[in-house]
Protein backbone atom coordinates (compact mmCIF):
# COMPACT_ATOMS: atom_id res chain seq x y z
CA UNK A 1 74.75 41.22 192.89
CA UNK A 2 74.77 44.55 194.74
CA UNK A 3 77.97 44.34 195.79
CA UNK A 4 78.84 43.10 192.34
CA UNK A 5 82.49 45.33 191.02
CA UNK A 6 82.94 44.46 187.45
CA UNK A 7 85.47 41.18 186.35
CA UNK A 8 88.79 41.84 187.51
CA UNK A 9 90.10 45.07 185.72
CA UNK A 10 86.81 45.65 184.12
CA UNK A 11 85.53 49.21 184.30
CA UNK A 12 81.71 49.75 183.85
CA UNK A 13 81.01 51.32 180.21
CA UNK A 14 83.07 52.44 177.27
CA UNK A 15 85.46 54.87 176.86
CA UNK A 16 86.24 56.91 173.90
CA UNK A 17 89.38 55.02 172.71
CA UNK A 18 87.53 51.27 173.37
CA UNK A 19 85.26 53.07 170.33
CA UNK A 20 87.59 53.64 167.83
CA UNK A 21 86.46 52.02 164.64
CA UNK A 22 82.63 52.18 165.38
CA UNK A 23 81.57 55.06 163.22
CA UNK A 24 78.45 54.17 161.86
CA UNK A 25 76.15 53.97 165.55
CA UNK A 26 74.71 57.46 166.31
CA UNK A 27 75.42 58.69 162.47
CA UNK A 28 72.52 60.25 161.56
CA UNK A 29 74.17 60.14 157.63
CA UNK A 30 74.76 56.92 157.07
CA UNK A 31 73.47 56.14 153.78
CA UNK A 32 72.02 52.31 153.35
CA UNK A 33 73.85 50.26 151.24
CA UNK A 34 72.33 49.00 147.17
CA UNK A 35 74.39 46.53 146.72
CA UNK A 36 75.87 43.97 148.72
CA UNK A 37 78.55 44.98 151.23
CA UNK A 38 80.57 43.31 153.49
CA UNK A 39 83.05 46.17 154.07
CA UNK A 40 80.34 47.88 156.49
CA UNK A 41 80.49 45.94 158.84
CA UNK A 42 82.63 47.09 162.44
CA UNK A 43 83.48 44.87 165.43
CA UNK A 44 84.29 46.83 169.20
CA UNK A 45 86.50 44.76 171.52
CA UNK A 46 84.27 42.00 173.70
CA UNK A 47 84.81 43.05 177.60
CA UNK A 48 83.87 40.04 179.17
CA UNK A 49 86.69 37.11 176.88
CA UNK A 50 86.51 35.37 180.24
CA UNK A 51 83.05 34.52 179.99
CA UNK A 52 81.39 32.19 177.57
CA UNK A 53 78.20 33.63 176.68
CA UNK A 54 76.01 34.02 173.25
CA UNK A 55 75.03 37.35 171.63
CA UNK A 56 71.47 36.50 169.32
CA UNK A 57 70.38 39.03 166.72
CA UNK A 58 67.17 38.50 165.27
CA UNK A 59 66.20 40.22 161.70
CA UNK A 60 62.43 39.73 160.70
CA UNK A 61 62.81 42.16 157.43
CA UNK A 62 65.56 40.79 156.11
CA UNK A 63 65.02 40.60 151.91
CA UNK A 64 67.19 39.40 149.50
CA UNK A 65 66.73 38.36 145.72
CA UNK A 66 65.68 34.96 143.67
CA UNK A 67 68.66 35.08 141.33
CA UNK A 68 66.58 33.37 138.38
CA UNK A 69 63.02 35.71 138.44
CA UNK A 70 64.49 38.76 140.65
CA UNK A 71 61.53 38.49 143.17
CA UNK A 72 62.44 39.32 146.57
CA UNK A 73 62.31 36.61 149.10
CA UNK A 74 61.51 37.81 152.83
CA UNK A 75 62.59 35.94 155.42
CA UNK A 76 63.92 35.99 159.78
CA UNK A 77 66.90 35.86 159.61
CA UNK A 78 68.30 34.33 163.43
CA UNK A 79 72.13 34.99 163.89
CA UNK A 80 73.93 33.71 167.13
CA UNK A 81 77.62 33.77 168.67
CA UNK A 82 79.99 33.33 170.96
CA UNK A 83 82.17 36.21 170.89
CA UNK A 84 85.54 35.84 171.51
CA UNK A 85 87.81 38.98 170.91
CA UNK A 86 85.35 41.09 168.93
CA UNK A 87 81.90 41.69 168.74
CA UNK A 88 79.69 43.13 165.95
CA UNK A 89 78.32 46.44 166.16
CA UNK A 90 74.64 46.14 165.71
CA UNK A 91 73.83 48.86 163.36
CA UNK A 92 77.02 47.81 161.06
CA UNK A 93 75.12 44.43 161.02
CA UNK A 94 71.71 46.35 160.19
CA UNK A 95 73.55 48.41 156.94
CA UNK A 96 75.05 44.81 155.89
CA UNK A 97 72.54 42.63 156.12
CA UNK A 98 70.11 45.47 154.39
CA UNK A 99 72.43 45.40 151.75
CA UNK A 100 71.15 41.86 150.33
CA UNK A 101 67.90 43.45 149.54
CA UNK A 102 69.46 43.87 146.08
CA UNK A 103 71.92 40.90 146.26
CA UNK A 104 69.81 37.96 144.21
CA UNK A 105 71.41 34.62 145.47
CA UNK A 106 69.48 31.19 146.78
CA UNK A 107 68.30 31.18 150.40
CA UNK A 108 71.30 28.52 151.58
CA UNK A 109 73.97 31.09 150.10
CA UNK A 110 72.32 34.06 152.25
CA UNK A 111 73.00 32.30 154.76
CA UNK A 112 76.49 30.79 154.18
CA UNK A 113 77.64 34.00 152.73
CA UNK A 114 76.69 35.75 156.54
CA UNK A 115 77.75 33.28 158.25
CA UNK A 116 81.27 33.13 156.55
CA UNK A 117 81.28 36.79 156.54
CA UNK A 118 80.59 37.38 160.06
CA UNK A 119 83.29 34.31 161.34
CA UNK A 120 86.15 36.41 158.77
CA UNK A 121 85.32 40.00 160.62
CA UNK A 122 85.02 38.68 164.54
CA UNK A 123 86.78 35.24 164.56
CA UNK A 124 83.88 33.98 166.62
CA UNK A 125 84.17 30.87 169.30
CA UNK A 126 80.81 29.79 167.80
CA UNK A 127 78.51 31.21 165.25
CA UNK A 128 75.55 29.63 163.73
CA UNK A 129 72.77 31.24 161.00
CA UNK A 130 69.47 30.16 160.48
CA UNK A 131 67.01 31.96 157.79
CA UNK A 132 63.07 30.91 157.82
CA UNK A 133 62.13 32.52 154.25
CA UNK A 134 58.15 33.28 153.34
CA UNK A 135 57.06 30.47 151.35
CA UNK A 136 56.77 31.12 147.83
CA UNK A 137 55.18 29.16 145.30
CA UNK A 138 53.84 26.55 148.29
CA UNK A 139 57.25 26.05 150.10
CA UNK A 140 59.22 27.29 152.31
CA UNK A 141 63.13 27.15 153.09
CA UNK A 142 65.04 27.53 156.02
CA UNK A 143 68.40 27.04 155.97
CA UNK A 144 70.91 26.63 158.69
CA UNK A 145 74.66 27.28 159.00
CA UNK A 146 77.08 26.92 161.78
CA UNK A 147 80.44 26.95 162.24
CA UNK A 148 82.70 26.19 165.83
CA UNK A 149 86.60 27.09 165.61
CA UNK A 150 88.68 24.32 164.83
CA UNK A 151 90.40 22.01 167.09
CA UNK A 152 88.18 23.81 170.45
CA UNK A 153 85.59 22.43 172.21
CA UNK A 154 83.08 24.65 170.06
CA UNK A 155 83.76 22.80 166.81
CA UNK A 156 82.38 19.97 168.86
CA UNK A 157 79.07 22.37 169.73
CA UNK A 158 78.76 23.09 166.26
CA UNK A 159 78.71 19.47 165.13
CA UNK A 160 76.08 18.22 167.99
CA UNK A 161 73.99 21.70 167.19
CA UNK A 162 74.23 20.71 163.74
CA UNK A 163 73.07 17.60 164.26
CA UNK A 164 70.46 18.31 166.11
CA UNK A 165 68.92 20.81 164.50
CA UNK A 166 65.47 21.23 164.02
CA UNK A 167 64.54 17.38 164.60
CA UNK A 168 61.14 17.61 165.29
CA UNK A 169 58.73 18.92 162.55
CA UNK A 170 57.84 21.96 163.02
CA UNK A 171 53.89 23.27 163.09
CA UNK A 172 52.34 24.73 160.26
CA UNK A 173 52.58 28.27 162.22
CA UNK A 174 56.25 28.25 162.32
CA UNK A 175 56.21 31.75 160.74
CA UNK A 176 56.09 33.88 163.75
């Protein structure tokens, strides 16, 4: 690795034009969003296309609101990809996914509605989204979401990841 140059035509770091469109990193005035908002989010070109790899965001404050009572629900959200062209820019994702702190929908359509969001801004290889709410009222719910493009190998991933999912019960612990 010492001798290690970058992929073919690959410089090391970003220049200013390769961060056009990512406004909100380093902006000290971004206001956070009170409603739901998909518009924040911002994508910066993935460097390494030639490599399959996966990008994993995990958001342990994520809140969002029980459409019938208006009680928040807390929950991890888990969000994974393959990027293929563009990436997501990790405080864009922050702003959006703050924004469902007001949003009141059912766990599974948190999740769907990121899921679908995030596949419309970055046209992922592979993306899959899996919430593990707080219980209330003596349950819990943890929805899962995934999504490989069509007619690739990955929508072949997503089926067998789907499939597979979470087989094995879980321990009582599972909150951490």
């Amino acid at each position: 690795m010492d001798n290690y140059q970058g992929s073919k035509g690959t410089e090391f770091g970003r220049n200013e034009s390769e961060l056009k469109g990512v406004s909100l990193l380093g902006n000290q005035g971004v206001a956070y969003p009170s409603t739901y908002n998909p518009e924040i989010l911002e994508t910066f070109v993935n460097k390494h296309q030639d490599n399959d790899y996966f990008v994993k965001f995990n958001c342990p404050e994520f809140t969002s609101l029980c459409p019938m009572t208006g009680q928040p629900d807390f929950a991890t959200i888990y969000i994974q990809y393959m990027p293929d062209i563009h990436m997501v820019e990790s405080k864009s994702l922050k702003l959006y996914l703050f924004s469902f702190r007001n949003h009141g929908d059912f766990h599974e359509d948190c999740v769907n509605i990121i899921m679908k969001d995030l596949i419309r801004l970055m046209d992922p290889k592979y993306i899959q989204v899996w919430a593990k709410f707080t219980p209330r009222g003596g349950i819990s719910i943890d929805p899962f979401a995934n999504y490989g493009r069509p007619d690739t190998e990955y929508a072949k991933v997503a089926k067998d990841r789907l499939f597979a999912h979470d087989m094995y019960p879980e321990h009582i612990n599972n909150r951490g």
